[in-house]
Structure formats: C-alpha cells, structure tokens
Protein backbone atom coordinates (compact mmCIF):
# COMPACT_ATOMS: atom_id res chain seq x y z
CA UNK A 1 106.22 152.96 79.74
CA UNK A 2 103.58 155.25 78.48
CA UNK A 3 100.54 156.37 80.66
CA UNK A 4 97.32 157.86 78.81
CA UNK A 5 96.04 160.00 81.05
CA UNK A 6 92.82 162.58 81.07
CA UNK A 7 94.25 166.47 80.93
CA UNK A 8 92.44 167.01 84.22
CA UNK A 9 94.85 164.05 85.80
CA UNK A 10 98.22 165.40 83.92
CA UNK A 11 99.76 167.77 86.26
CA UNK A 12 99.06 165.38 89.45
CA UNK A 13 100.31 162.50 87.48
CA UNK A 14 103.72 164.41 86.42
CA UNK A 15 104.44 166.04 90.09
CA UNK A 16 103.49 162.79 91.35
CA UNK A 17 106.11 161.02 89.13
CA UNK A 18 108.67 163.44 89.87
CA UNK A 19 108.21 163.47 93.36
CA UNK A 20 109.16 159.79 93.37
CA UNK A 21 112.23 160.48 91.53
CA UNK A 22 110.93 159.49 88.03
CA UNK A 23 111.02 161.35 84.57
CA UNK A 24 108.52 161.85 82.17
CA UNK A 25 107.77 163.32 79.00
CA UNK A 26 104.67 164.72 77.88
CA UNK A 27 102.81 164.55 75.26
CA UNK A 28 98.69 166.36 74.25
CA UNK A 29 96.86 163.70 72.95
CA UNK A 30 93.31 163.12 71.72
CA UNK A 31 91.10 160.31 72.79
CA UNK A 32 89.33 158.57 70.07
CA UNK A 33 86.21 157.25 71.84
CA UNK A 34 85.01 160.64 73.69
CA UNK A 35 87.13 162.99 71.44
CA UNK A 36 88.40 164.17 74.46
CA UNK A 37 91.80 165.58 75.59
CA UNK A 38 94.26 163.36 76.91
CA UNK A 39 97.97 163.48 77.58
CA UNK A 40 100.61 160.83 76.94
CA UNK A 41 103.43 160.54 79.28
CA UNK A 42 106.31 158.47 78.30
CA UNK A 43 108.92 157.03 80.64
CA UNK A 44 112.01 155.01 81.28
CA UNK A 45 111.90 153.12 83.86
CA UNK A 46 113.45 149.74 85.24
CA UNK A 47 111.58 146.57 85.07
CA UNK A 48 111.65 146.82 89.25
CA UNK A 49 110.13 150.42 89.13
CA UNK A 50 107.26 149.46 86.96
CA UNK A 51 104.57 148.55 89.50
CA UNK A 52 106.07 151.72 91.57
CA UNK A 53 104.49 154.12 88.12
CA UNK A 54 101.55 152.23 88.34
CA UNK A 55 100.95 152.78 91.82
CA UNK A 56 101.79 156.49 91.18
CA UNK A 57 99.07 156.98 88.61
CA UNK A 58 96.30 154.57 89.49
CA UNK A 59 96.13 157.38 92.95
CA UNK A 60 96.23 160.85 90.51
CA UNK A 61 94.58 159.61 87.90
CA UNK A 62 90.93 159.29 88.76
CA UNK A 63 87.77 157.57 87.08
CA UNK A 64 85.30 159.91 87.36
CA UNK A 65 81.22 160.01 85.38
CA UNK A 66 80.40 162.63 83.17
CA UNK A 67 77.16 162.91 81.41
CA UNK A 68 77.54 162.91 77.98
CA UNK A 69 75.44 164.62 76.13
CA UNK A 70 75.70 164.02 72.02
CA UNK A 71 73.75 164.92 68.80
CA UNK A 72 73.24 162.47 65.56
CA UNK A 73 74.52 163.66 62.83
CA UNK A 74 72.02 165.93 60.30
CA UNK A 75 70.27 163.78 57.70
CA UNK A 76 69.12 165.42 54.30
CA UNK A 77 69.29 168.88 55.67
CA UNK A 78 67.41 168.24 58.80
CA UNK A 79 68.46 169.50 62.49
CA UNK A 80 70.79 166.96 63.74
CA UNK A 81 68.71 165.20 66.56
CA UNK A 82 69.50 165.08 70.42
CA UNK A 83 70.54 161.71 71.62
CA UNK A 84 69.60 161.02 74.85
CA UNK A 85 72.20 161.54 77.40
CA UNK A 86 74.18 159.20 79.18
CA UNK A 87 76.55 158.65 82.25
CA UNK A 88 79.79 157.47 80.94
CA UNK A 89 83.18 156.36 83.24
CA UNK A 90 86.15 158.73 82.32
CA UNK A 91 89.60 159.09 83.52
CA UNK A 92 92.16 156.85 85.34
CA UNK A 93 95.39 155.73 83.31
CA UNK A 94 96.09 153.53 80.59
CA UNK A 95 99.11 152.42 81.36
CA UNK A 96 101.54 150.73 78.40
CA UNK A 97 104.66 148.77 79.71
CA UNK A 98 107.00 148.31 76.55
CA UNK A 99 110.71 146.46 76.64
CA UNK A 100 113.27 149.30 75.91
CA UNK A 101 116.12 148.07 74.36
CA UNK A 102 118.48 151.05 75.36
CA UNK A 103 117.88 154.48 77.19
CA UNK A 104 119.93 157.24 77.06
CA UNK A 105 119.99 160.52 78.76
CA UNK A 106 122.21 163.06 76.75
C-alpha cells in the first residue's frame, strides 16, 4: 500500500500505524496540484489488514480548507497580477492498494 499524505498528517499517520503494529516507510513528496508538501508512506500489509490502514489514516489524516491565495504569471514585463483567492479542501489520504508479489524483511 502507499498512503499520500499532507506533511502536517505524517507523524500522526506513522505513530498511528505503528501503534497498530504496522510498518511503514517514508517518503517527502511534492503534490502537483497545490505544489505542496506531502509524504508517501509505503507499506506491506496483508490483503485482511488493508481496510485496518485505511481506517488508521482516514482518522490522522484530516481534510482541512485553506485559502489559497495565487498570482498569474507576469506578461511582457508587467507585475504578475493577484488572482482572487479561494477556499480550497486539503489533506486526508490517498490511499494506493497494490498486489505485492513477495515481501521480505532482511
């Protein structure tokens, strides 16, 4: 499995994991859309566990609204202009389940 997760929601996300007994790996990430920081956690889990992680992040990962506030780009040399801002829904988990073949802990 591997969980995209806003930095803000890492470290509850990973305790919360290991506190159930699971492992995960981290990795810093960048989100496309909002250029923000994300991490990826990546784990190994049985096909009985999976709803268990899921459960786990969807209450440490939380949506939240942030304003966003963004500029258009200059054009010929002008000051870039001020876009009006906007509320936009952040957070929570994106949560990949992928078939592992083999898993081993050396």
């Amino acid at each position: 499995m591997f969980a995209v997760v806003q930095a803000k929601d890492v470290e509850a996300c990973a305790d919360a994991l290991t506190a159930g007994g699971f492992v995960c790996t981290r990795f810093a990430t960048q989100g496309g859309f909002l250029d923000s920081t994300n991490c990826t956690l990546m784990m190994g889990v049985d096909d009985a566990q999976v709803d268990e992680v899921v459960d786990i992040l969807s209450s440490r990962a939380r949506r939240r609204v942030e304003l966003l506030e963004a500029s258009l780009p200059p054009i010929g040399g002008v000051t870039p202009l001020l876009a009006p801002a906007v509320d936009v829904e952040v957070g929570g988990a994106t949560v990949f389940v992928v078939p592992l073949e083999r898993l081993e802990k050396l």
